[in-house]
N, C-alpha and C. Protein backbone atom coordinates (compact mmCIF):
# COMPACT_ATOMS: atom_id res chain seq x y z
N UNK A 1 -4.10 26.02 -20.02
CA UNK A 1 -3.90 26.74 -18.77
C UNK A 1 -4.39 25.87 -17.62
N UNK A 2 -3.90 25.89 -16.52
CA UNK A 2 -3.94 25.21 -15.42
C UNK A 2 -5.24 25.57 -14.75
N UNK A 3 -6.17 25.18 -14.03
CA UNK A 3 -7.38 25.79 -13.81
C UNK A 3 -6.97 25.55 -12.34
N UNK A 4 -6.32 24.51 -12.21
CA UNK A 4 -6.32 24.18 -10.33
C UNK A 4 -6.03 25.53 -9.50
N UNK A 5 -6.71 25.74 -8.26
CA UNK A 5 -5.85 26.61 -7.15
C UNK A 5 -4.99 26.01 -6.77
N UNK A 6 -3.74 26.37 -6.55
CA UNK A 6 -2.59 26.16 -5.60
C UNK A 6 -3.29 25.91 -4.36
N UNK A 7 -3.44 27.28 -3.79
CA UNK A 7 -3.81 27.26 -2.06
C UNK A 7 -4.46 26.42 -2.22
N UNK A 8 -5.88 25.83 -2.93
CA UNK A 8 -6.88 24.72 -2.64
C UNK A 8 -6.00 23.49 -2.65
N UNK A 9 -5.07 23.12 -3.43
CA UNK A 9 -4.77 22.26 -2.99
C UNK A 9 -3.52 21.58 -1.99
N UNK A 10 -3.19 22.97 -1.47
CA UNK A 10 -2.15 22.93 -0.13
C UNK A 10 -2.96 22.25 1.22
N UNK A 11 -4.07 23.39 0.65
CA UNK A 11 -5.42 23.34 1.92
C UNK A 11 -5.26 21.58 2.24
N UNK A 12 -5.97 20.71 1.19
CA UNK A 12 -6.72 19.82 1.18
C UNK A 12 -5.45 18.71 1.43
N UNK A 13 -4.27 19.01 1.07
CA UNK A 13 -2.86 17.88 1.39
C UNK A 13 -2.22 18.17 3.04
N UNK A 14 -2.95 19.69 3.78
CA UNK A 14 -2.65 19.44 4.96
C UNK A 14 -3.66 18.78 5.71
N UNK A 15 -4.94 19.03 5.14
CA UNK A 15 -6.11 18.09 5.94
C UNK A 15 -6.07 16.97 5.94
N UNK A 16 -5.39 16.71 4.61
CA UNK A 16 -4.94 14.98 4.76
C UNK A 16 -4.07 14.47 5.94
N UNK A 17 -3.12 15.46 5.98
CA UNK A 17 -1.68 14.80 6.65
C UNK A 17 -2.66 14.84 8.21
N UNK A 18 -3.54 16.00 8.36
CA UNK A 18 -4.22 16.33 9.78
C UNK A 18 -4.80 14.65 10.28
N UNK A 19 -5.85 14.28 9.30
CA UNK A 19 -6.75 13.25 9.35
C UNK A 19 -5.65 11.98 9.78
N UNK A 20 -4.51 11.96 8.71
CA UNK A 20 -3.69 11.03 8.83
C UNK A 20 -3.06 10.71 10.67
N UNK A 21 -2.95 11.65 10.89
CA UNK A 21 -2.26 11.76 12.21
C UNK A 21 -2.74 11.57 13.56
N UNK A 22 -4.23 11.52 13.27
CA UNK A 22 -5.46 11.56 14.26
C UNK A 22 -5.71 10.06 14.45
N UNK A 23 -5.14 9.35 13.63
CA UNK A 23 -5.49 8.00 13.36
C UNK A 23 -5.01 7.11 14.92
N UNK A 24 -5.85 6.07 15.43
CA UNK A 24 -5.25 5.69 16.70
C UNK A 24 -3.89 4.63 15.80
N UNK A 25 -2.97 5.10 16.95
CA UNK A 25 -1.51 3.81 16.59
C UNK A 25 -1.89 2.66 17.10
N UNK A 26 -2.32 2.33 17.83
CA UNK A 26 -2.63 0.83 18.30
C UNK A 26 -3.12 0.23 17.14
N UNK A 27 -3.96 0.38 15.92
CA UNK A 27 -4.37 -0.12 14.52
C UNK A 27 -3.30 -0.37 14.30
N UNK A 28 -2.07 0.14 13.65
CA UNK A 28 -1.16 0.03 13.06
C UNK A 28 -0.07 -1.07 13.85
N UNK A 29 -0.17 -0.93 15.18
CA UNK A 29 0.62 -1.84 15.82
C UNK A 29 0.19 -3.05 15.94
N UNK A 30 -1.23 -3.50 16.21
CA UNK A 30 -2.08 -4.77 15.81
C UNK A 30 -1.75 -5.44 14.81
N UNK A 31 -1.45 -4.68 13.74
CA UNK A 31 -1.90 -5.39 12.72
C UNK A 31 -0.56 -6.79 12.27
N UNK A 32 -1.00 -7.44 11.78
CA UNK A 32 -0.41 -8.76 11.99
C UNK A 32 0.73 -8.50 10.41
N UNK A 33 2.29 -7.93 10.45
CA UNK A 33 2.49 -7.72 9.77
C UNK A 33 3.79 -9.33 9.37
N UNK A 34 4.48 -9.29 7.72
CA UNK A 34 5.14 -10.74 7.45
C UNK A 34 5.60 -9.90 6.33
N UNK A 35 7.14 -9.69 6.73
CA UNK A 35 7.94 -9.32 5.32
C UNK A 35 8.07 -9.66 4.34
N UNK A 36 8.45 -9.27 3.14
CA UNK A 36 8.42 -9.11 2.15
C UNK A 36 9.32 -10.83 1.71
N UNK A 37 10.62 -10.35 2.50
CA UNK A 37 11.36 -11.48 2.16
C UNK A 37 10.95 -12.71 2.76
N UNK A 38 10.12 -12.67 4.17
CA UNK A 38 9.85 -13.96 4.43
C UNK A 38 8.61 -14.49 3.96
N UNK A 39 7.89 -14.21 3.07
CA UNK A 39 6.98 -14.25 1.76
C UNK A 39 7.51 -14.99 0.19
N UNK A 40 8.69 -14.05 -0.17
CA UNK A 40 9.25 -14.37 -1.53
C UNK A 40 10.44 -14.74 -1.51
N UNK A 41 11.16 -15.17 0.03
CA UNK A 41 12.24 -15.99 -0.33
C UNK A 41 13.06 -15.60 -1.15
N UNK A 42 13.25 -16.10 -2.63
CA UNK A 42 14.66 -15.57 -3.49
C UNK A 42 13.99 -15.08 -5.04
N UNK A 43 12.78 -15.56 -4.52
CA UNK A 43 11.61 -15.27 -5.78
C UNK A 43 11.25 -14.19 -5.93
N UNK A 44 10.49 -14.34 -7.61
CA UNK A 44 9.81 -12.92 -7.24
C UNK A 44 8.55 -13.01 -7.61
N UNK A 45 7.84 -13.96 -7.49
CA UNK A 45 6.35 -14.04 -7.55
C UNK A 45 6.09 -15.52 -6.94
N UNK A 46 5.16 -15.08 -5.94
CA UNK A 46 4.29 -15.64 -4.96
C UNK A 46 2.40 -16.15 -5.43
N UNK A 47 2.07 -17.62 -5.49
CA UNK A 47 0.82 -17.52 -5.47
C UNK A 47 0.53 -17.43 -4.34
N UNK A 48 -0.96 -16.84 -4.45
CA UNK A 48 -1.72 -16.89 -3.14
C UNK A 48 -3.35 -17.57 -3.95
N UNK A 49 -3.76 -18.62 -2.90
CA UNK A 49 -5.00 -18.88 -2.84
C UNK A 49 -5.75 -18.36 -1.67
N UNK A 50 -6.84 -18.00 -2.33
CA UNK A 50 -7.60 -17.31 -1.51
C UNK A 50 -9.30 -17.67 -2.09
N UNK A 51 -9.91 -18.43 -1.13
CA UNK A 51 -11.55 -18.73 -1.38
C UNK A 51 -11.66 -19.81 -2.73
N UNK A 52 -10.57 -20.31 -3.01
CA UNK A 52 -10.38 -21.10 -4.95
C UNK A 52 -9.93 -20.36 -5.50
N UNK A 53 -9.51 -19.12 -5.42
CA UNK A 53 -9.45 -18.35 -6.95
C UNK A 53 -7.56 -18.12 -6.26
N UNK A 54 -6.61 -18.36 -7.41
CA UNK A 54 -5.32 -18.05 -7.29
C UNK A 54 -5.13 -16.88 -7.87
N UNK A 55 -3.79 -16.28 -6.79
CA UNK A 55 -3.82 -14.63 -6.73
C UNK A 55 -1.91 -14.76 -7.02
N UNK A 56 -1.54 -13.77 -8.01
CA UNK A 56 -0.38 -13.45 -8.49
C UNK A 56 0.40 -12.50 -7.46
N UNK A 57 1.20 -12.40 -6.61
CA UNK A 57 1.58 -11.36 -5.97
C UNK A 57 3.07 -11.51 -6.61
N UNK A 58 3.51 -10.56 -7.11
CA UNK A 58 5.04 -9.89 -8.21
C UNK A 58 5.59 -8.96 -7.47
N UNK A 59 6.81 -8.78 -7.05
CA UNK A 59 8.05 -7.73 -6.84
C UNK A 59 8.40 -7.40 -8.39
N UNK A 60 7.87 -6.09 -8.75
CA UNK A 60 8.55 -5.41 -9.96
C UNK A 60 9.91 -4.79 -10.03
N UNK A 61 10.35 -4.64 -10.82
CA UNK A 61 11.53 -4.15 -11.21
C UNK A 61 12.06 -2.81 -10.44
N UNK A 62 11.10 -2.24 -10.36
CA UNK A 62 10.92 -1.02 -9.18
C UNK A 62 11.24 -1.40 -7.72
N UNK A 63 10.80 -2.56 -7.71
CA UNK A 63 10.71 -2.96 -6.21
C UNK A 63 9.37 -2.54 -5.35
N UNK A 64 8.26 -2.54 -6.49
CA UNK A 64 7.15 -2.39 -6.03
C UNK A 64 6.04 -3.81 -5.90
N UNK A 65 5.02 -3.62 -5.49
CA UNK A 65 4.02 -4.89 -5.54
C UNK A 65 2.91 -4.96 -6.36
N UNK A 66 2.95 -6.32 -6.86
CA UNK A 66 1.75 -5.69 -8.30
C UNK A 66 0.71 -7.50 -7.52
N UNK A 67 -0.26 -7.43 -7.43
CA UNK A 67 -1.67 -8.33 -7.08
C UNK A 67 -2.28 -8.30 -8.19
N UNK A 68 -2.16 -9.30 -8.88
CA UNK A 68 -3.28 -10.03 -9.98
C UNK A 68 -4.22 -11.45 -9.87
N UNK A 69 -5.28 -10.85 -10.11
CA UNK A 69 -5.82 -12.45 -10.11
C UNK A 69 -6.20 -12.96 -11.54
């Protein structure tokens, strides 16, 4: 049997969206963004060095992003 409340968790996914929205946009517009494609080119995995240690960045099959080091 399901123990969760419903309402509790309607409650707590609109406080999210609330918090979310309160957020200043100027963060989001700052931020120094570099597409996907002008990153991976025709590839689909990118190293990244970072501090010595090399970092795996993968486009999955999904078309999602997977970071391994």
């Amino acid at each position: 049997m399901n123990s969760h409340n419903h309402d509790a968790f309607h409650h707590r996914s609109n406080r999210n969206a609330v918090e979310a929205a309160t957020q200043p946009e100027h963060t989001l517009l700052s931020l120094r963004t570099v597409s996907s494609a002008a990153l991976f080119g025709s590839e689909h995995e990118i190293g990244i060095d970072h501090r010595g240690s090399l970092y795996r960045l993968k486009i999955t099959r999904q078309g999602k992003l997977i970071l391994n080091k």
